[in-house]
Each structure stands twice: as C-alpha cells, then as structure tokens.
Protein backbone atom coordinates (compact mmCIF):
# COMPACT_ATOMS: atom_id res chain seq x y z
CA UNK A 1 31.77 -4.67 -0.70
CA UNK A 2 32.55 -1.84 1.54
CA UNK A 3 30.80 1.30 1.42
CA UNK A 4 29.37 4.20 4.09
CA UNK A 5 26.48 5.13 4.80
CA UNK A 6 25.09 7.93 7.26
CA UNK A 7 22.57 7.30 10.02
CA UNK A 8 21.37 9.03 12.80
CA UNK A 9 23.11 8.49 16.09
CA UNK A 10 20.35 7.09 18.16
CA UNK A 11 19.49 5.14 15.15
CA UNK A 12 23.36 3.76 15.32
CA UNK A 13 22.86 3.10 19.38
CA UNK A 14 19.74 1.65 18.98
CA UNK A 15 21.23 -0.90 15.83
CA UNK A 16 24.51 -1.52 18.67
CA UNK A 17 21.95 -2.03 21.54
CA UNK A 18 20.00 -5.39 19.65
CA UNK A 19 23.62 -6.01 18.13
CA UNK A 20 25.05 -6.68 21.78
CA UNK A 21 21.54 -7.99 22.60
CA UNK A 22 21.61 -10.52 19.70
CA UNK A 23 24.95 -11.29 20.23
CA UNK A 24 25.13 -10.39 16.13
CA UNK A 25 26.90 -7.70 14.55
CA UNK A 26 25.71 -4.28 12.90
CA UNK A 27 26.53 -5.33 9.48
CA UNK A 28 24.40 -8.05 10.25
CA UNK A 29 21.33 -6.39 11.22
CA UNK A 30 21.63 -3.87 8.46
CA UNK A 31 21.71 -6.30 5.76
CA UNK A 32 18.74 -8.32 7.79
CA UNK A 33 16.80 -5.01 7.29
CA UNK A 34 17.60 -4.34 3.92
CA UNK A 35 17.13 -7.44 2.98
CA UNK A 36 13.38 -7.44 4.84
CA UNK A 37 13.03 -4.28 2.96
CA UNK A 38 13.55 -5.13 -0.63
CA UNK A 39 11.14 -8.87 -0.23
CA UNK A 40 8.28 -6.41 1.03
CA UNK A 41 8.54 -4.17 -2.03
CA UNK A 42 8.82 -7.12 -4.19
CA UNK A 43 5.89 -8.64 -3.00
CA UNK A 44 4.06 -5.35 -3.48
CA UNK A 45 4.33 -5.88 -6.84
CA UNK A 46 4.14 -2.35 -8.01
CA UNK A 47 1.92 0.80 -7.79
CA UNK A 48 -1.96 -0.43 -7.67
CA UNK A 49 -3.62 0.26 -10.71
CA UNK A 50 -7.46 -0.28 -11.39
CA UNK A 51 -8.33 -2.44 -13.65
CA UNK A 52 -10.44 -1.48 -16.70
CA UNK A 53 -13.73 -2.61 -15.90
CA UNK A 54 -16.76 -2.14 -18.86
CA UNK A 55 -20.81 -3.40 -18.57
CA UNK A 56 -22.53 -4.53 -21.45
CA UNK A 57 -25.60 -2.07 -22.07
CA UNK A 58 -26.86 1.02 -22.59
CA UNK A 59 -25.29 3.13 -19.75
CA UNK A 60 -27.73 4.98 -17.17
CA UNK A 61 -31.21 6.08 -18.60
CA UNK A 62 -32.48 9.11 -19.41
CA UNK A 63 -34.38 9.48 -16.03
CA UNK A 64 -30.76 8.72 -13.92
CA UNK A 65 -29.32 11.13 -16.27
CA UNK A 66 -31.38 14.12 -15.50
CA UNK A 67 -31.40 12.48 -11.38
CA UNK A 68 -30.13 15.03 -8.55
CA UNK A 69 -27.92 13.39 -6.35
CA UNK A 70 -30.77 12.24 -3.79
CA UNK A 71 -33.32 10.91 -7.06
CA UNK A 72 -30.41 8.92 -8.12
CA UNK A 73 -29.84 7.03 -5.07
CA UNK A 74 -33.39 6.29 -4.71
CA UNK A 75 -33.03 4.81 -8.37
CA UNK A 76 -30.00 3.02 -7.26
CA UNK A 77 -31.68 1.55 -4.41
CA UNK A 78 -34.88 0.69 -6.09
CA UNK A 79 -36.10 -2.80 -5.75
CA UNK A 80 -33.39 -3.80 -3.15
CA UNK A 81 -34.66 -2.40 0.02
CA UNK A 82 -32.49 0.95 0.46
C-alpha cells in the first residue's frame, strides 16, 4: 500500500545515511521500525494497573490509629530491629 507520511529532514538524512550504509532501502528501515515499535507495545501488555490486594484482620489498632507519623513507624518497626 502506498501512502505519505511527513518526517523531519534530518530524520529523512539520517534514515538515507544507514539506508546507503545497510545497503537496504528506506521503506525498509521504516517498516523495520514500525514493526520494532508495535512488538514493544504488545509486549507491554497495557497500562499497569495494581492489583487489588486485601489482609485478613482487623485493620490497624486503635493505638496506630491515633499514631503521629513518627509513633507509627516506631509501631511499624517494632520487634524487627528498625
């Protein structure tokens, strides 16, 4: 299929440059790139999305609650060396 497409100019030299270098042609490369292009965003697979991610109890305790920011890290680190 033929179509047109506008790129920059030292894009275009650049693309003629490896062409000549390659001994390949510019359609060539483009479709290489596109091609390169499209596999990568397949493999992506998406936007990243968190997954839901629940505990089984009671949530924090009163005590962590009611914690400033400096009480609750001391609770968080309690028992485990911190």
């Amino acid at each position: 299929m033929k179509t047109t497409v506008e790129i920059s100019d030292a894009l275009l030299e650049e693309t003629k440059k490896i062409a000549a270098r390659e001994d390949v042609t510019v359609r060539m490369l483009i479709e290489q790139g596109l091609r390169q292009v499209i596999a990568q965003r397949k493999q992506k697979g998406g936007p990243f999305r968190l997954r839901k991610a629940t505990f089984r109890g009671r949530g924090l305790s009163a005590e962590a609650r009611a914690a400033s920011p400096e009480r609750l890290r001391e609770l968080t680190y309690e028992g485990r060396g911190g």
